[in-house]
Protein backbone atom coordinates (compact mmCIF):
# COMPACT_ATOMS: atom_id res chain seq x y z
CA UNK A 1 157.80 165.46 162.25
CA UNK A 2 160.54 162.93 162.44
CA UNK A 3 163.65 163.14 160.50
CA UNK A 4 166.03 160.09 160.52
CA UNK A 5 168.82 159.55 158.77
CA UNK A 6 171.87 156.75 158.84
CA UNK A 7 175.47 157.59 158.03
CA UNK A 8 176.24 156.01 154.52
CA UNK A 9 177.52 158.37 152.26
CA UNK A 10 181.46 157.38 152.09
CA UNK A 11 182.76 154.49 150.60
CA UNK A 12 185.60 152.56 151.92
CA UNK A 13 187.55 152.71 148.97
CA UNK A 14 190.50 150.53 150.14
CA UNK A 15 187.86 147.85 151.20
CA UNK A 16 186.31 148.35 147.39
CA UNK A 17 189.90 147.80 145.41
CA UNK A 18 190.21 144.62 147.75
CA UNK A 19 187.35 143.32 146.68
CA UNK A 20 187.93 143.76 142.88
CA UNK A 21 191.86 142.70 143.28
CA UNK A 22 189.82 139.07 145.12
CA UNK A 23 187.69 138.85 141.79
CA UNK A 24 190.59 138.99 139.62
CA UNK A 25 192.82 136.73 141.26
CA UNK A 26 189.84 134.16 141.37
CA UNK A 27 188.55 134.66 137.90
CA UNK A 28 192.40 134.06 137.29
CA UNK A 29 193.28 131.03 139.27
CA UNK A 30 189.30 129.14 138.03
CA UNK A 31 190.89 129.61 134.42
CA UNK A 32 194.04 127.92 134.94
CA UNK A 33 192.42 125.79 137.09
CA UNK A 34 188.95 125.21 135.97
CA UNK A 35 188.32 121.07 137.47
CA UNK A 36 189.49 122.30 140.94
CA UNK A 37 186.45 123.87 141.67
CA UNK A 38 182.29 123.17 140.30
CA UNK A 39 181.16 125.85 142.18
CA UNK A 40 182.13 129.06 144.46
CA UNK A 41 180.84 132.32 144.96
CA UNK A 42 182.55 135.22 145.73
CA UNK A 43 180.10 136.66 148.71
CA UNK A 44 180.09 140.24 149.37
CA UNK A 45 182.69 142.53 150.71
CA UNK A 46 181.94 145.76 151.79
CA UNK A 47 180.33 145.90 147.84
CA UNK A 48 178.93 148.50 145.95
CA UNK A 49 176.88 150.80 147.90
CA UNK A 50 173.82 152.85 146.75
CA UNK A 51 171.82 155.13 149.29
CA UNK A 52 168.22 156.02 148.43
CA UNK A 53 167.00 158.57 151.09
CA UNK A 54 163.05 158.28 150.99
CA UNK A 55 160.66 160.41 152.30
CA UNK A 56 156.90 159.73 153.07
CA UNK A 57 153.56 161.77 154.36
CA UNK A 58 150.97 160.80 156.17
CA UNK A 59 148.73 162.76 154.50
CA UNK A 60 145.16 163.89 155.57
CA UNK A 61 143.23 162.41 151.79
CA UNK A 62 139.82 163.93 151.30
CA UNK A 63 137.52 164.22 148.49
CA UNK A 64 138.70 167.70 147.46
CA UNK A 65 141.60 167.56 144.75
CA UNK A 66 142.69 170.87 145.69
CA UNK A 67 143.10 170.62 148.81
CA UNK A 68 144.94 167.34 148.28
CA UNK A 69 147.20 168.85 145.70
CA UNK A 70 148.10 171.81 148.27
CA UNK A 71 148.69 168.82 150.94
CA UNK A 72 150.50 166.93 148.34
CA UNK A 73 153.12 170.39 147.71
CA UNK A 74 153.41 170.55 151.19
CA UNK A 75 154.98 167.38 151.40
CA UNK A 76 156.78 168.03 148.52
CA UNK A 77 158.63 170.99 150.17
CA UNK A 78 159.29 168.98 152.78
CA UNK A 79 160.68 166.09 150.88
CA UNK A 80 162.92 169.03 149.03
CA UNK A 81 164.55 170.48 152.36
CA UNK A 82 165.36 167.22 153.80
CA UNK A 83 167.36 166.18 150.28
CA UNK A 84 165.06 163.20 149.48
CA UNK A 85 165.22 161.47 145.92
CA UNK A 86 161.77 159.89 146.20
CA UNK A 87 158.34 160.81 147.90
CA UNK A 88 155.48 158.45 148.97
CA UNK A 89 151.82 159.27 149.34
CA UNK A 90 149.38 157.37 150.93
CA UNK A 91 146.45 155.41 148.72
CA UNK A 92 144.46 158.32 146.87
CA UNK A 93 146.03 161.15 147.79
CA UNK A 94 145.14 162.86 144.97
CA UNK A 95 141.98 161.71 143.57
CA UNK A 96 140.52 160.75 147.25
CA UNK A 97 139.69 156.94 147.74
CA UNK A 98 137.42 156.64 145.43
CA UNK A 99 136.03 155.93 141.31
CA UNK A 100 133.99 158.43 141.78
CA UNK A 101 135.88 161.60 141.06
CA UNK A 102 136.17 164.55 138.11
CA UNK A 103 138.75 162.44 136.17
CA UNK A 104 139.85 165.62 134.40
CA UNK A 105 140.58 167.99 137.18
CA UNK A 106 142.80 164.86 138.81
CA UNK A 107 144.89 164.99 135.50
CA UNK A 108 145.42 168.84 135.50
CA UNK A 109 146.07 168.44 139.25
CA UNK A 110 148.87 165.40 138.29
CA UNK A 111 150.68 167.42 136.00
CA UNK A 112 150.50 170.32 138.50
CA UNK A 113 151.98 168.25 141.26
CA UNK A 114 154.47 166.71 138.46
CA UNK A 115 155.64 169.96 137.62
CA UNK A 116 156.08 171.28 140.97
CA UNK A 117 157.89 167.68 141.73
CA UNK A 118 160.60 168.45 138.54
CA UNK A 119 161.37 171.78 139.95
CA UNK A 120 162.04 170.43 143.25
CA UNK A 121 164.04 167.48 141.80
CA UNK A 122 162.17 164.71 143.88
CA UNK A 123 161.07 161.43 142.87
CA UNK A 124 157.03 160.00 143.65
CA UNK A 125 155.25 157.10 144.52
CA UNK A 126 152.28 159.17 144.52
CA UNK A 127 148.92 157.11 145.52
CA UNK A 128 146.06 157.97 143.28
CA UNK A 129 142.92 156.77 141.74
CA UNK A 130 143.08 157.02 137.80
CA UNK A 131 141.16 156.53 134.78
CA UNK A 132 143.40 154.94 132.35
CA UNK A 133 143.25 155.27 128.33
CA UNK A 134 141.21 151.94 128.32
CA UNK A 135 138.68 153.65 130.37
CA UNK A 136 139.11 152.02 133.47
CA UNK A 137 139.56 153.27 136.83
CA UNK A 138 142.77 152.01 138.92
CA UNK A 139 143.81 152.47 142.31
CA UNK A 140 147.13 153.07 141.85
CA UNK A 141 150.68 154.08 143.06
CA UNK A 142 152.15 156.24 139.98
CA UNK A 143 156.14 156.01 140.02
CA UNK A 144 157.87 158.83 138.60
CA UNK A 145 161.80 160.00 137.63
CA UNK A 146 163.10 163.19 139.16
CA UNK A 147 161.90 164.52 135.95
CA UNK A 148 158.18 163.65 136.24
CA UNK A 149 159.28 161.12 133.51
CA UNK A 150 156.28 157.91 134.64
CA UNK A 151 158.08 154.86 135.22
CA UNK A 152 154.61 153.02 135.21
CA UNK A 153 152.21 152.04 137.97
CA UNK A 154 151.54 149.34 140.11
CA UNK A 155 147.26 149.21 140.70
CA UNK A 156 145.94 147.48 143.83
CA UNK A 157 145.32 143.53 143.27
CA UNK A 158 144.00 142.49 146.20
CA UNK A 159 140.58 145.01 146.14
CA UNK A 160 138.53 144.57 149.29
CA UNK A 161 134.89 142.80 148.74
CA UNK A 162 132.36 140.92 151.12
CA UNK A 163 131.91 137.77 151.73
CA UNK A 164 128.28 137.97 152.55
CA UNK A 165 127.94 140.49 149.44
CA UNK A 166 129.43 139.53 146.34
CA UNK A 167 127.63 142.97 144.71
CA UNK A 168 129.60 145.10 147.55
CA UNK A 169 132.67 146.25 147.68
CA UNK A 170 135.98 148.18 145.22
CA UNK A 171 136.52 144.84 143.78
CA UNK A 172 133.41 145.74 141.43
CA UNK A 173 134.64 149.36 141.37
CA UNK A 174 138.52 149.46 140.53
CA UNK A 175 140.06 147.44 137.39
CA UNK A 176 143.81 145.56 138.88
CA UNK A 177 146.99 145.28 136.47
CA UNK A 178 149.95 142.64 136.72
CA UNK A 179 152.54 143.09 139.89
CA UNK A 180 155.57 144.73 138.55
CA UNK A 181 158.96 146.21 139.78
CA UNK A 182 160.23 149.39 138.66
CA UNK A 183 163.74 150.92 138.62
CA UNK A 184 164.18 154.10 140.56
CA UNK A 185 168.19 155.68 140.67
CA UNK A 186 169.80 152.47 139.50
CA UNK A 187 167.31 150.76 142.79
CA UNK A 188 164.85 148.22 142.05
CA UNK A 189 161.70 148.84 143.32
CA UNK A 190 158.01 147.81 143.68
CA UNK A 191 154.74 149.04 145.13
CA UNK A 192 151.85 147.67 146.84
CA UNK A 193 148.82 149.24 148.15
CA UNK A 194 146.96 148.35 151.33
CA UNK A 195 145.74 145.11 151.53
CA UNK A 196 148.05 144.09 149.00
CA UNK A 197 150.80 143.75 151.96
CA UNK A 198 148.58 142.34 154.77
CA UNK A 199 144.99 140.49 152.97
CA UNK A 200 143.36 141.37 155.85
CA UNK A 201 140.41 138.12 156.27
CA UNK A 202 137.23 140.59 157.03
CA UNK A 203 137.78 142.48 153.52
CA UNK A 204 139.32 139.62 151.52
CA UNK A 205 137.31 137.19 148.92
CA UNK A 206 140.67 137.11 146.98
CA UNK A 207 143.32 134.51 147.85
CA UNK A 208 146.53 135.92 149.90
CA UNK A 209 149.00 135.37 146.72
CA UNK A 210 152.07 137.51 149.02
CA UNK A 211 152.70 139.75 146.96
CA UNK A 212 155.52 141.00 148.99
CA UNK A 213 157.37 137.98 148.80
CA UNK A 214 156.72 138.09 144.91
CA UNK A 215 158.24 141.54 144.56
CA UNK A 216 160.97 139.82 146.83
CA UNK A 217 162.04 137.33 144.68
CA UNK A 218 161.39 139.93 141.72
CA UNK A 219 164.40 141.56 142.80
CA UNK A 220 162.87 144.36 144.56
CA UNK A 221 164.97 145.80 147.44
CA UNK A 222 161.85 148.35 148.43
CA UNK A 223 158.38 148.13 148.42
CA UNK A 224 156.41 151.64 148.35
CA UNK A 225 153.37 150.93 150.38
CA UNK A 226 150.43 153.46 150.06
CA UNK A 227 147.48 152.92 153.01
CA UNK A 228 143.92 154.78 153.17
CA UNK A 229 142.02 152.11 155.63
CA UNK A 230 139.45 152.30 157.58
CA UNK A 231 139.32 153.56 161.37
CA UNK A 232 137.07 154.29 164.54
CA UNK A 233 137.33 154.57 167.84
CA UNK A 234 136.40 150.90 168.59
CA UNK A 235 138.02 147.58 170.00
CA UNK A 236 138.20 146.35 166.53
CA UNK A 237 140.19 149.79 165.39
CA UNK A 238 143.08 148.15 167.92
CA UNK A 239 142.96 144.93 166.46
CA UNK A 240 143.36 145.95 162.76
CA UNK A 241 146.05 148.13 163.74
CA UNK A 242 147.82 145.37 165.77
CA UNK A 243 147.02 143.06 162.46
CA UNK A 244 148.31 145.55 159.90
CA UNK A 245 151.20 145.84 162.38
CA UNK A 246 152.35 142.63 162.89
CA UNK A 247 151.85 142.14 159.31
CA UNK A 248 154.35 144.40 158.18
CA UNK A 249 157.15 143.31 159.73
CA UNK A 250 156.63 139.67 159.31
CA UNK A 251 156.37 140.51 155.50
CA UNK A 252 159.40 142.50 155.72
CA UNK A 253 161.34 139.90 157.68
CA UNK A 254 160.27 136.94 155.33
CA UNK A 255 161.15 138.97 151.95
CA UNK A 256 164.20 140.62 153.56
CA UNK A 257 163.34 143.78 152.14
CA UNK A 258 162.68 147.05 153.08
CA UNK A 259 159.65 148.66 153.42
CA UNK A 260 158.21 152.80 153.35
CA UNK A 261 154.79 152.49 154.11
CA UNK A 262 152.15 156.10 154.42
CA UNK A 263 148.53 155.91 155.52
CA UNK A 264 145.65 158.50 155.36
CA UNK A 265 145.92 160.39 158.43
CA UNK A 266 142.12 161.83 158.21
CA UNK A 267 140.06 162.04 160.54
CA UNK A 268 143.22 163.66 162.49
CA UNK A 269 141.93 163.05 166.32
CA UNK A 270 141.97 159.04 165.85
CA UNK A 271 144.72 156.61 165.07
CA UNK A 272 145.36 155.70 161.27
CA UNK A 273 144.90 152.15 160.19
CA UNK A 274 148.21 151.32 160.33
CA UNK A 275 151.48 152.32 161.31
CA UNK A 276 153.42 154.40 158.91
CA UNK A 277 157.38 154.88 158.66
CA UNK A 278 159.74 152.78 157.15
CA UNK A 279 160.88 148.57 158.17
CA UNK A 280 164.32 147.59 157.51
CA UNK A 281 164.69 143.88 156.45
CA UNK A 282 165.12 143.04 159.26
CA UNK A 283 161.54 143.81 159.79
CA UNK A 284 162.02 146.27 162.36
CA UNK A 285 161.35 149.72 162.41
CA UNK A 286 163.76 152.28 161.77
CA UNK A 287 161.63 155.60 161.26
CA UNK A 288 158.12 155.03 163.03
CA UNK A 289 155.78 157.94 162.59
CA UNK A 290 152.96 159.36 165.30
CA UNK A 291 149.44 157.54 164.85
CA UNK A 292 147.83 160.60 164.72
CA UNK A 293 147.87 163.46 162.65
CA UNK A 294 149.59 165.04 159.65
CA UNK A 295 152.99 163.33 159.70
CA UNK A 296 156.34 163.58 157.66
CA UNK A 297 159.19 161.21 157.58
CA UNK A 298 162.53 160.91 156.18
CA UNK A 299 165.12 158.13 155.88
CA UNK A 300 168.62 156.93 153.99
CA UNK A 301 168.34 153.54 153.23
CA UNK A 302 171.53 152.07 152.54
CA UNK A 303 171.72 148.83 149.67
CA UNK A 304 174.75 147.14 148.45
CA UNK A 305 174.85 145.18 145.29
CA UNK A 306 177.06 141.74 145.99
CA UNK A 307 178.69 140.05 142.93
CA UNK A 308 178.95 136.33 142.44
CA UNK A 309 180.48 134.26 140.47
CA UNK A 310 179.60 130.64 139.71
CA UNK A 311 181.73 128.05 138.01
CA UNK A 312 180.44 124.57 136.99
């Protein structure tokens, strides 16, 4: 279990009245002045913070909804004693990875979780697989309030096929909705699952449309990424991993956001897929998880809001 934190919880308030006694006196000075200047921008200082401490499982996902809802509670306690606003799952945590589930016991077992989430007071991005009203079945991360109030869903949009089998595949399996951001605690947010962040080429007939850098320039500050891939014990196991790896912190370097990322942790003696913990924009990583195993994580982010101001 790792538990990592950063220390951003008290504003400099001197530095904040500075900054707003700079706005007025330029907001002042542009309207007595107005053909001095066609443009300036007031950058940043020390602005508006917000801290949005997130915490994720790496989550053994089988085929058994009750076992995944206890797994799912469990992390839910956890996310409780470590103060967290917001929980992330990995990709069909609930349902399993798959369409072919009992559709009815995955709703009572939603509500379940949701009502065990309001109680604790925590936020999810909870992967799932879930039949919608149109009848459809979408791979899905569900993002709900502290409430259980659903803030919507983002479904998976770049669904694995074969290139060599057009028939094969969850691209024929799993309907795909329009990419999306989400607000979370006054934070913008988005979420992508699996191969959404990284197109990997041996599973992708779809083009790579970066959907990271679309959330990026959507305004979100942090993607929820929820992971159930495939894994062995061979050569090619490495490679993935190395791919998925590299992947995510190019992504989160390019889109200079941040990035919580879970995988399925199943079978438990063998590495996941891909690394799970959280990527600053930086891309590096600031709360790296085991490979192996059951694992919990949990981490303050820290996002400030600059103002600008533009005159022509």
């Amino acid at each position: 279990m790792i538990k990592t934190t950063n220390n951003a919880f008290i504003k400099d308030r001197n530095s904040l009245h500075l900054r707003y006694l700079l706005i007025f006196l330029m907001i002042s000075y542009l309207a007595f002045n107005p053909g001095n200047a066609h443009a300036l921008m007031i950058e940043d200082i020390d602005g508006t913070e917000r801290t949005l401490r997130i915490a994720g499982a790496k989550l053994a996902v089988s085929d058994n909804i009750d076992t995944n809802i206890a797994s799912i509670k469990k992390a839910i306690d956890f996310a409780r004693e470590e103060g967290a606003d917001i929980l992330l799952t990995p990709e069909g945590s609930l349902s399993g990875y798959t369409t072919d589930f009992d559709s009815k016991k995955a709703e009572e077992g939603l509500e379940e979780i949701l009502e065990y989430a309001r109680k604790a007071k925590i936020g999810l991005a909870l992967g799932t697989c879930f039949y919608e009203a149109d009848g459809k079945c979408y791979n899905q991360v569900r993002f709900y309030d502290k409430m259980g109030g659903l803030l919507g869903f983002h479904s998976k949009i770049l669904l694995c096929g074969n290139h060599n089998d057009p028939d094969a595949g969850e691209i024929n399996d799993f309907a795909s909705s329009h990419l999306r951001t989400f607000e979370f605690e006054g934070v913008t947010i988005g979420g992508l699952i699996c191969n959404d962040m990284w197109s990997n080429p041996m599973c992708t007939t779809l083009h790579d449309s970066h959907l990271s850098q679309q959330l990026s320039k959507m305004g979100a500050q942090v993607i929820f990424h929820a992971v159930n891939g495939g894994r062995d014990d061979s050569e090619w196991a490495v490679i993935n991993w190395n791919f998925h790896a590299s992947n995510l912190r190019m992504r989160a370097s390019s889109g200079k956001i941040w990035i919580v990322t879970a995988d399925n942790s199943y079978p438990e003696n063998l590495n996941s897929s891909a690394p799970s913990g959280v990527l600053d924009p930086d891309g590096n990583w600031v709360c790296p998880t085991e490979h192996k195993g059951v694992q919990y994580f949990v981490y303050t982010i820290e996002l400030t809001d600059s103002i600008e101001i533009i005159t022509q």
